[in-house]
N, C-alpha and C. Protein backbone atom coordinates (compact mmCIF):
# COMPACT_ATOMS: atom_id res chain seq x y z
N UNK A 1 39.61 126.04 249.99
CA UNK A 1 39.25 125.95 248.61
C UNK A 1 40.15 126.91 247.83
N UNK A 2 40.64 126.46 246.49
CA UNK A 2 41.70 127.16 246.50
C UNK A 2 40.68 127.98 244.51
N UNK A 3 41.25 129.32 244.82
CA UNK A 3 40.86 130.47 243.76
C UNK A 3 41.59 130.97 242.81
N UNK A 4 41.02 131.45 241.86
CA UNK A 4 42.35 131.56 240.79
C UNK A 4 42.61 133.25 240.86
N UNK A 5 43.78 133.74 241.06
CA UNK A 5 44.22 134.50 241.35
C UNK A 5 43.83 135.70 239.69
N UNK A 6 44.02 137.07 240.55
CA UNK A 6 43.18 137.98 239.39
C UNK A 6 44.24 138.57 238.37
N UNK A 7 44.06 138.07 237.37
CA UNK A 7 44.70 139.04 236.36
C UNK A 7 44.80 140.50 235.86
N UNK A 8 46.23 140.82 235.85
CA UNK A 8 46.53 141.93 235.82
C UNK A 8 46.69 142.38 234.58
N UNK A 9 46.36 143.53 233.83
CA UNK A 9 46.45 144.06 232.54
C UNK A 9 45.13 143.69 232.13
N UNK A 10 44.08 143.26 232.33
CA UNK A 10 42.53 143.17 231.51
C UNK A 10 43.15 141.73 230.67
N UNK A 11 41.32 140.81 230.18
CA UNK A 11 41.72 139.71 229.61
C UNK A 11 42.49 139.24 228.90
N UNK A 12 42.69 137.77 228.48
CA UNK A 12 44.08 137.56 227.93
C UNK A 12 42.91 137.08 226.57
N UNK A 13 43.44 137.25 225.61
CA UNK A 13 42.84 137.12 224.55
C UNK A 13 43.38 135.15 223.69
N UNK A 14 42.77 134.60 223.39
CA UNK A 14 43.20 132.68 223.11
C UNK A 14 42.30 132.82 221.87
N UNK A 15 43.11 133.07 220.79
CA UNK A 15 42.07 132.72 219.35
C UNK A 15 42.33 131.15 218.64
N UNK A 16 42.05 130.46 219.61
CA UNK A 16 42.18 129.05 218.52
C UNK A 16 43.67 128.25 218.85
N UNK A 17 44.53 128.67 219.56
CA UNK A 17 45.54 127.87 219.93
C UNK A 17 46.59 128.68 221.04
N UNK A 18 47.93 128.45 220.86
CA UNK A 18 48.79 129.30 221.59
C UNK A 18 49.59 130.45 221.43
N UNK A 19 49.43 131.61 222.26
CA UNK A 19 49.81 132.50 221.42
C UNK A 19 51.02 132.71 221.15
N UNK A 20 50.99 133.66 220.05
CA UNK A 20 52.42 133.78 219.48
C UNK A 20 53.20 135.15 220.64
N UNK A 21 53.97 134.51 221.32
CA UNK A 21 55.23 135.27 221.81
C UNK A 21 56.32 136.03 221.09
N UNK A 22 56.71 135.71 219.90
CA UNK A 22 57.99 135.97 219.10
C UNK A 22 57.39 136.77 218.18
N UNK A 23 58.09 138.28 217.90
CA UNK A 23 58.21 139.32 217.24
C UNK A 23 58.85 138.15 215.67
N UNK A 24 57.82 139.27 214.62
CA UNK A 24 58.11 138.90 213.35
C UNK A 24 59.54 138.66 212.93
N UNK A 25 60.64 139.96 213.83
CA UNK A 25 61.85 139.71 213.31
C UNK A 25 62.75 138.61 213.60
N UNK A 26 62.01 137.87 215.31
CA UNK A 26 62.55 136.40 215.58
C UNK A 26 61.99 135.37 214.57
N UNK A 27 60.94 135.41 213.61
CA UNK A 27 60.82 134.48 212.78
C UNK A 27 61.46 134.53 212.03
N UNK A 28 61.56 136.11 211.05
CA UNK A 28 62.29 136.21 210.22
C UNK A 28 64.09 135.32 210.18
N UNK A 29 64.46 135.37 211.42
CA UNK A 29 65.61 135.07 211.68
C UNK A 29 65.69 133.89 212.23
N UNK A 30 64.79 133.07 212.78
CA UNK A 30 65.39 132.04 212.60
C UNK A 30 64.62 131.00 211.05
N UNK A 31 63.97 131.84 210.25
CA UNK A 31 63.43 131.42 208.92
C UNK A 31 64.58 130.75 207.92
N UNK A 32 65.28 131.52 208.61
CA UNK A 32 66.86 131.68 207.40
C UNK A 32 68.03 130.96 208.80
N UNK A 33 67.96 131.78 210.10
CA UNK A 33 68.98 130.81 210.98
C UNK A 33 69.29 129.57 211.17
N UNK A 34 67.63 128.77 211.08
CA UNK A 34 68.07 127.22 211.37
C UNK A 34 68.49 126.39 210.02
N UNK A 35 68.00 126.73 208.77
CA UNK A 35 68.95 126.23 207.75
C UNK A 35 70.62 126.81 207.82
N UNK A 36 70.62 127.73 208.20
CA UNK A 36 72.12 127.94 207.73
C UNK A 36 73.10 126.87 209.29
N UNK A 37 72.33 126.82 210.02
CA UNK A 37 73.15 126.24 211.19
C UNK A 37 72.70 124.75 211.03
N UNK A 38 71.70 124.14 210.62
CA UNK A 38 71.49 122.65 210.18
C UNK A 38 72.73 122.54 209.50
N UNK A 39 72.43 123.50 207.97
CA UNK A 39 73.53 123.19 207.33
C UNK A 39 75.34 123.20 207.31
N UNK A 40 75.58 124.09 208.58
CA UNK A 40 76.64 123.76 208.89
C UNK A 40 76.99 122.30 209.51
N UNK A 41 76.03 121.83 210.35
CA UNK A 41 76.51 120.76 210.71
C UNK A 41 76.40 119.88 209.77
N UNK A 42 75.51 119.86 208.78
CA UNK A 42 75.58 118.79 207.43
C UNK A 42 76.81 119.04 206.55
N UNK A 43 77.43 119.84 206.43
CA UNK A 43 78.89 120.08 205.94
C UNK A 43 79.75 119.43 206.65
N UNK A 44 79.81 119.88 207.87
CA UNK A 44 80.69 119.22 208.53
C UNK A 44 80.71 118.01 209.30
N UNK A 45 79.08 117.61 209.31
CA UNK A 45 79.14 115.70 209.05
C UNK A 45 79.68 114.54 208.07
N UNK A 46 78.95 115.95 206.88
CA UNK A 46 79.51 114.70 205.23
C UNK A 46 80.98 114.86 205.30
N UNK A 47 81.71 116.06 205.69
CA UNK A 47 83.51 116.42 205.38
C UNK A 47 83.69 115.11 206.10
N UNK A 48 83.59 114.84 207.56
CA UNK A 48 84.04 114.00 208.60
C UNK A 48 83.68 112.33 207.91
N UNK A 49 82.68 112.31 207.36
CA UNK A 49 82.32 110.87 206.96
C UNK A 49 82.97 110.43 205.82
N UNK A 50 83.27 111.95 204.75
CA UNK A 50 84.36 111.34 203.82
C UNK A 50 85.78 111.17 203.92
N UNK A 51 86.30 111.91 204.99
CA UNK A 51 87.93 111.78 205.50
C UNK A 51 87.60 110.77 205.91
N UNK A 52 87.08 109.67 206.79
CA UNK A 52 86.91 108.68 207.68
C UNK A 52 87.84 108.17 208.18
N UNK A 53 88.11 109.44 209.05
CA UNK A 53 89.11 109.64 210.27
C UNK A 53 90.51 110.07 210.24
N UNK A 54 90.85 110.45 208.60
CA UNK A 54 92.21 110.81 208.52
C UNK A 54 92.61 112.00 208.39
N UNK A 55 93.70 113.12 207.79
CA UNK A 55 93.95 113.96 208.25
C UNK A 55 93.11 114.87 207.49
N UNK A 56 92.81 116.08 207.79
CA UNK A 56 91.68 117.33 207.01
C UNK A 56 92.63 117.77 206.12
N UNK A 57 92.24 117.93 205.38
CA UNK A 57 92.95 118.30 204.40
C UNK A 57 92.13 119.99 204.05
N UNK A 58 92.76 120.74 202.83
CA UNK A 58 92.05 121.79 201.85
C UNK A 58 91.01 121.29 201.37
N UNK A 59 90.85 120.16 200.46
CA UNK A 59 89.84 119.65 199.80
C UNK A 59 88.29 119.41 200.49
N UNK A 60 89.20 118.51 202.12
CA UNK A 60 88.25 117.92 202.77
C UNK A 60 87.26 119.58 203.08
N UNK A 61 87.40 120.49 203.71
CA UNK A 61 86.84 121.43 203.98
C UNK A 61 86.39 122.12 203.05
N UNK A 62 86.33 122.33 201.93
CA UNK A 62 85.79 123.04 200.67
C UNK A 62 84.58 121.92 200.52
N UNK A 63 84.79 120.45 200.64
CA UNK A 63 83.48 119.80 200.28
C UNK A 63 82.70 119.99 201.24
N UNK A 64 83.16 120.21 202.89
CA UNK A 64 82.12 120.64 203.64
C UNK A 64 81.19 121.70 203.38
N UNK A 65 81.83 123.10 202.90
CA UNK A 65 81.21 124.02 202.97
C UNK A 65 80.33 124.05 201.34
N UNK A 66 80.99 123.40 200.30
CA UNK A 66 80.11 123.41 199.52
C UNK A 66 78.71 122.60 199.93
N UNK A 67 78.95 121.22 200.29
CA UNK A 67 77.96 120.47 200.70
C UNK A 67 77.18 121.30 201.38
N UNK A 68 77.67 122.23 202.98
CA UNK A 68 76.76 123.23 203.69
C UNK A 68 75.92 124.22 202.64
N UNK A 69 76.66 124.74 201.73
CA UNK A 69 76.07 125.63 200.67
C UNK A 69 75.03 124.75 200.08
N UNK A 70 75.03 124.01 199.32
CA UNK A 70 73.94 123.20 198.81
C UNK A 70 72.82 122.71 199.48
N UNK A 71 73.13 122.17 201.38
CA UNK A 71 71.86 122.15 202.00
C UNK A 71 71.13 122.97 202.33
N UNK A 72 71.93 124.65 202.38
CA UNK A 72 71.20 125.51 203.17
C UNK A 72 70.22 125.89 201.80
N UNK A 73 70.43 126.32 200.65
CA UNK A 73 70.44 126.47 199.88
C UNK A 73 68.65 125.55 199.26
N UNK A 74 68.77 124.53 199.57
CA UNK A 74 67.43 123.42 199.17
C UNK A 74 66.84 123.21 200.41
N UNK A 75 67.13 123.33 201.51
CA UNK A 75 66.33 123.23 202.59
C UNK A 75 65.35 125.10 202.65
N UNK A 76 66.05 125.87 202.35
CA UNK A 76 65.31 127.17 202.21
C UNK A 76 64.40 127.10 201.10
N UNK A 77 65.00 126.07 199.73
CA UNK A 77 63.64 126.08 198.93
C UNK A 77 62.50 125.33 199.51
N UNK A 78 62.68 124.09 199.90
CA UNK A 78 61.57 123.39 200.31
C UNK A 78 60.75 124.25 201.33
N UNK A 79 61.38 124.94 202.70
CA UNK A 79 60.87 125.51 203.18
C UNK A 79 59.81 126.26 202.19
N UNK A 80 60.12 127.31 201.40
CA UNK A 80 59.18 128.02 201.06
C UNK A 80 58.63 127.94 200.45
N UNK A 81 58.50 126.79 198.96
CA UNK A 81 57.71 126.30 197.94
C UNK A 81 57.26 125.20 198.76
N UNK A 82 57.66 123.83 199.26
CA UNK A 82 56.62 123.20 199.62
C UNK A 82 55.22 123.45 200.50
N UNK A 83 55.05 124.27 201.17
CA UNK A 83 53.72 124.60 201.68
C UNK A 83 52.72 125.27 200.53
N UNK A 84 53.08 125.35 199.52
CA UNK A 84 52.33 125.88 198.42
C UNK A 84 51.61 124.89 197.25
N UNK A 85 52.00 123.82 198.31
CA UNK A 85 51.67 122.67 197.36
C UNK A 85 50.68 121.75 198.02
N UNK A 86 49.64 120.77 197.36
CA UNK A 86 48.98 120.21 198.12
C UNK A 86 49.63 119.48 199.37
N UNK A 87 48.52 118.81 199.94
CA UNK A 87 49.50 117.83 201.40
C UNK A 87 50.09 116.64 200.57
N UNK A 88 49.88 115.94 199.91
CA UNK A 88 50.65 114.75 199.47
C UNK A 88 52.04 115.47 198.72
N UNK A 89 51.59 116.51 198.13
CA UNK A 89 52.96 116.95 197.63
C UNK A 89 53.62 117.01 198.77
N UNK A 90 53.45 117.77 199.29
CA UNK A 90 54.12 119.22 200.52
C UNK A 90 54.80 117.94 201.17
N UNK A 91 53.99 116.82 201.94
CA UNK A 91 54.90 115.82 202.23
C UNK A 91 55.94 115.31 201.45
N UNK A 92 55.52 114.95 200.36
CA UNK A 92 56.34 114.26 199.17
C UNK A 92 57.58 114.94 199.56
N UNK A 93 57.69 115.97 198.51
CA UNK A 93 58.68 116.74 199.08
C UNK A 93 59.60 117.09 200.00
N UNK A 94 59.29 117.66 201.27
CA UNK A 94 60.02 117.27 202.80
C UNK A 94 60.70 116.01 202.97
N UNK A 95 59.95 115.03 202.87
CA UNK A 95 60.90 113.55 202.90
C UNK A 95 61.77 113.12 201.84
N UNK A 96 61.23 113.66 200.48
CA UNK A 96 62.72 113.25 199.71
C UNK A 96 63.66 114.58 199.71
N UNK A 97 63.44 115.44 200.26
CA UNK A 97 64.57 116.15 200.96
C UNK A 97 65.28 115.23 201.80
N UNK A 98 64.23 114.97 202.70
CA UNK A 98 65.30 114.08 204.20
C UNK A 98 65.82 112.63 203.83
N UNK A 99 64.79 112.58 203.04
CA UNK A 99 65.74 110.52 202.19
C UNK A 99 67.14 111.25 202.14
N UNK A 100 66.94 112.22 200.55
CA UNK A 100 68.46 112.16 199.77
C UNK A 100 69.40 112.74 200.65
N UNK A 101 69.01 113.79 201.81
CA UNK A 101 70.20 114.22 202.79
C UNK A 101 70.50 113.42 203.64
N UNK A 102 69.74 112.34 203.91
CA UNK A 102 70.46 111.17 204.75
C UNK A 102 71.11 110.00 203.74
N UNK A 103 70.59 110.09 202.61
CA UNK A 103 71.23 108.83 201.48
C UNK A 103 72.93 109.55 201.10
N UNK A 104 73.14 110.66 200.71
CA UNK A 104 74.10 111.33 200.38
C UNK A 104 75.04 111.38 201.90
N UNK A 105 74.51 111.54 203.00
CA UNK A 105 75.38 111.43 203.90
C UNK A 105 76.24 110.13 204.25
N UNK A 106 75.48 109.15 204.13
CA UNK A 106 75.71 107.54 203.74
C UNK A 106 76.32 107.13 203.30
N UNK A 107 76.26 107.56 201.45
CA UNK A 107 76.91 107.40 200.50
C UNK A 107 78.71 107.89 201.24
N UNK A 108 78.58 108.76 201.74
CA UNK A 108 80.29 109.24 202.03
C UNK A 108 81.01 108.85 202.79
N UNK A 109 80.77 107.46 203.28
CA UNK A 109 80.86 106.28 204.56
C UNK A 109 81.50 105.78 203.49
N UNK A 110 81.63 105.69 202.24
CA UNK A 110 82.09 104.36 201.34
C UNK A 110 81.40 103.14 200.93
N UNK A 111 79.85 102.92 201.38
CA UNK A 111 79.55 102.55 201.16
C UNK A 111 78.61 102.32 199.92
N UNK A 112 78.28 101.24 199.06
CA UNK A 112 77.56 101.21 198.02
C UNK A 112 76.20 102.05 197.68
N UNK A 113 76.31 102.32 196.04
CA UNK A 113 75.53 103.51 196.09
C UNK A 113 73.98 102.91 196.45
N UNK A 114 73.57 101.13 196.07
CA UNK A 114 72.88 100.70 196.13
C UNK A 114 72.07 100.66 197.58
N UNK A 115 73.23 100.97 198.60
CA UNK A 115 72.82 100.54 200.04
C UNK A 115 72.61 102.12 200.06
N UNK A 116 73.08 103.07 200.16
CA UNK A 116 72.37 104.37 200.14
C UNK A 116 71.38 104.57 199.55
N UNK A 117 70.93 104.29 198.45
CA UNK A 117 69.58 104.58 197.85
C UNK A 117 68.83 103.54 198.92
N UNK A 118 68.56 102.63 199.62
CA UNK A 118 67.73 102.03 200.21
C UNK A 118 67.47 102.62 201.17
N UNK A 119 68.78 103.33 202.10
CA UNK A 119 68.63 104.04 203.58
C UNK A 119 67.66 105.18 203.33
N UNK A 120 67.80 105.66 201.99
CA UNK A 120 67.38 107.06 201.48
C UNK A 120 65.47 107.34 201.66
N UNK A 121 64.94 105.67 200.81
CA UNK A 121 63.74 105.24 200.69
C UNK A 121 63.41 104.91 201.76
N UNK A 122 63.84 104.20 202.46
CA UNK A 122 63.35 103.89 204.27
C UNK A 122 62.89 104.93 204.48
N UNK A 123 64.09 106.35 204.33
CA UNK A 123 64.07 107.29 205.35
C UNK A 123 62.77 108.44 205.27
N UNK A 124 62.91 108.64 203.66
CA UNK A 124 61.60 109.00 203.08
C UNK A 124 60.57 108.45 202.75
N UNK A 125 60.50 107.04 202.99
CA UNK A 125 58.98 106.71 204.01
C UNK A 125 58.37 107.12 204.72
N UNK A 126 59.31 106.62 205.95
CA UNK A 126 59.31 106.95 206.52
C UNK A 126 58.75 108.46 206.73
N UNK A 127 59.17 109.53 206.78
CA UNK A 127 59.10 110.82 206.82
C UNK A 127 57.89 111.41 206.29
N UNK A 128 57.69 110.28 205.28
CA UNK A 128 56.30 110.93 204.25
C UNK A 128 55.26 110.33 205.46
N UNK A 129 55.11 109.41 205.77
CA UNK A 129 53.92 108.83 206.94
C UNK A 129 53.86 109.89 207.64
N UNK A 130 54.84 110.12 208.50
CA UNK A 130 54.79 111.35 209.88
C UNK A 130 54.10 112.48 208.96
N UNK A 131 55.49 113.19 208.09
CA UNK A 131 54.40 114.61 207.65
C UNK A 131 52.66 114.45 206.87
N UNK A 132 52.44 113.06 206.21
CA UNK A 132 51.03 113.11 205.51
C UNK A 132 50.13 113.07 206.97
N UNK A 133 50.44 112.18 207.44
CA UNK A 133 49.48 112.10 208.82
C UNK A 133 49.43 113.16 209.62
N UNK A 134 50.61 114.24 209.63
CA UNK A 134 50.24 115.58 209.83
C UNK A 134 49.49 116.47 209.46
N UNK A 135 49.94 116.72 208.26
CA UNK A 135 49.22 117.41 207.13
C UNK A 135 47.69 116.82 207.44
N UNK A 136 47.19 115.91 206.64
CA UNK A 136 46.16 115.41 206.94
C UNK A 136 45.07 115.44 208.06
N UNK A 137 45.15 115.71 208.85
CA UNK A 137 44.34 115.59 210.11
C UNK A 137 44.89 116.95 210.71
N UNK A 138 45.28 118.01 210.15
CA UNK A 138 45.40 120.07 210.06
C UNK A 138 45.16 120.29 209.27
N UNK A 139 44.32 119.70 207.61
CA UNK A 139 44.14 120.49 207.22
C UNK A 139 42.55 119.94 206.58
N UNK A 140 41.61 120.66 205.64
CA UNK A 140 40.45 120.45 205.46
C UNK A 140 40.32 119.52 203.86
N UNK A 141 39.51 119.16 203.47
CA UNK A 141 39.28 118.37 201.78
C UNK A 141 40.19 119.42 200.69
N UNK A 142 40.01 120.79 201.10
CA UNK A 142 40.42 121.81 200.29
C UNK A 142 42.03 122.18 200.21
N UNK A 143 42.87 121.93 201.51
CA UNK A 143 43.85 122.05 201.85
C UNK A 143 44.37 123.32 202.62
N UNK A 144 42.79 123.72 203.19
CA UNK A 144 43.07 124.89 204.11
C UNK A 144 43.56 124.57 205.44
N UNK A 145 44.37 125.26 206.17
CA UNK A 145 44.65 124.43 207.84
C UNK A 145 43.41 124.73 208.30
N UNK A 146 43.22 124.14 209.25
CA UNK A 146 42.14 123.89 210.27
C UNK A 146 42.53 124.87 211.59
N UNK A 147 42.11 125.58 211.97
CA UNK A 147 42.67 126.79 213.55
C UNK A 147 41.43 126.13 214.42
């Protein structure tokens, strides 16, 4: 019959989910790390989709890094103002972030602005379903999370 072996250091303490491992200053850092490294690669997706395949130029790389500047830049706002907002917002929000950064990436394929605005709306449908149905079923009538 098999026993569960005895823990060392006195009980483990479980308030309501899993505990947090990571020191404040690993949040802090990747709070701000994973936009700035998303957004490098969104610079240097849109640069690549608007050369479409020819030589890099000065120009081509200044639109990368501006483009990177501009995502890191609105992905850090949403981060921190959308949770301050109800759940239909807070979703709202997040997905027409992710529509227009996938419609704008689109758009730099050459293709019509008409067919980008559609990929854009799919995408932030899309996106709004996943995060409301998140939101929704974590948090209470009031918009408190649920632990």
């Amino acid at each position: 019959m098999a026993h569960a072996a005895p823990a060392s250091g006195g009980p483990v303490r479980m308030t309501g989910g899993s505990p947090d491992v990571f020191s404040p200053q690993v949040h802090l850092a990747a709070r701000y790390g994973i936009p700035v490294v998303l957004g490098l690669v969104y610079g240097y997706w849109a640069a690549a989709n608007r050369r479409g395949g020819g030589e890099i130029t000065g120009w081509n790389i200044l639109f990368g890094f501006v483009t990177a500047l501009a995502f890191i830049v609105l992905c850090i706002a949403v981060a921190t103002f959308a949770p301050l907002l109800k759940r239909e917002l807070h979703s709202l929000v997040k997905s027409a972030f992710a529509g227009a950064a996938v419609g704008f990436l689109y758009s730099q394929t050459g293709e019509s602005v008409l067919r980008s605005a559609a990929l854009g709306l799919v995408v932030t449908a899309g996106v709004f379903a996943v995060f409301f149905y998140r939101y929704y079923t974590r948090e209470d009538g009031e918009g408190n999370r649920i632990r």
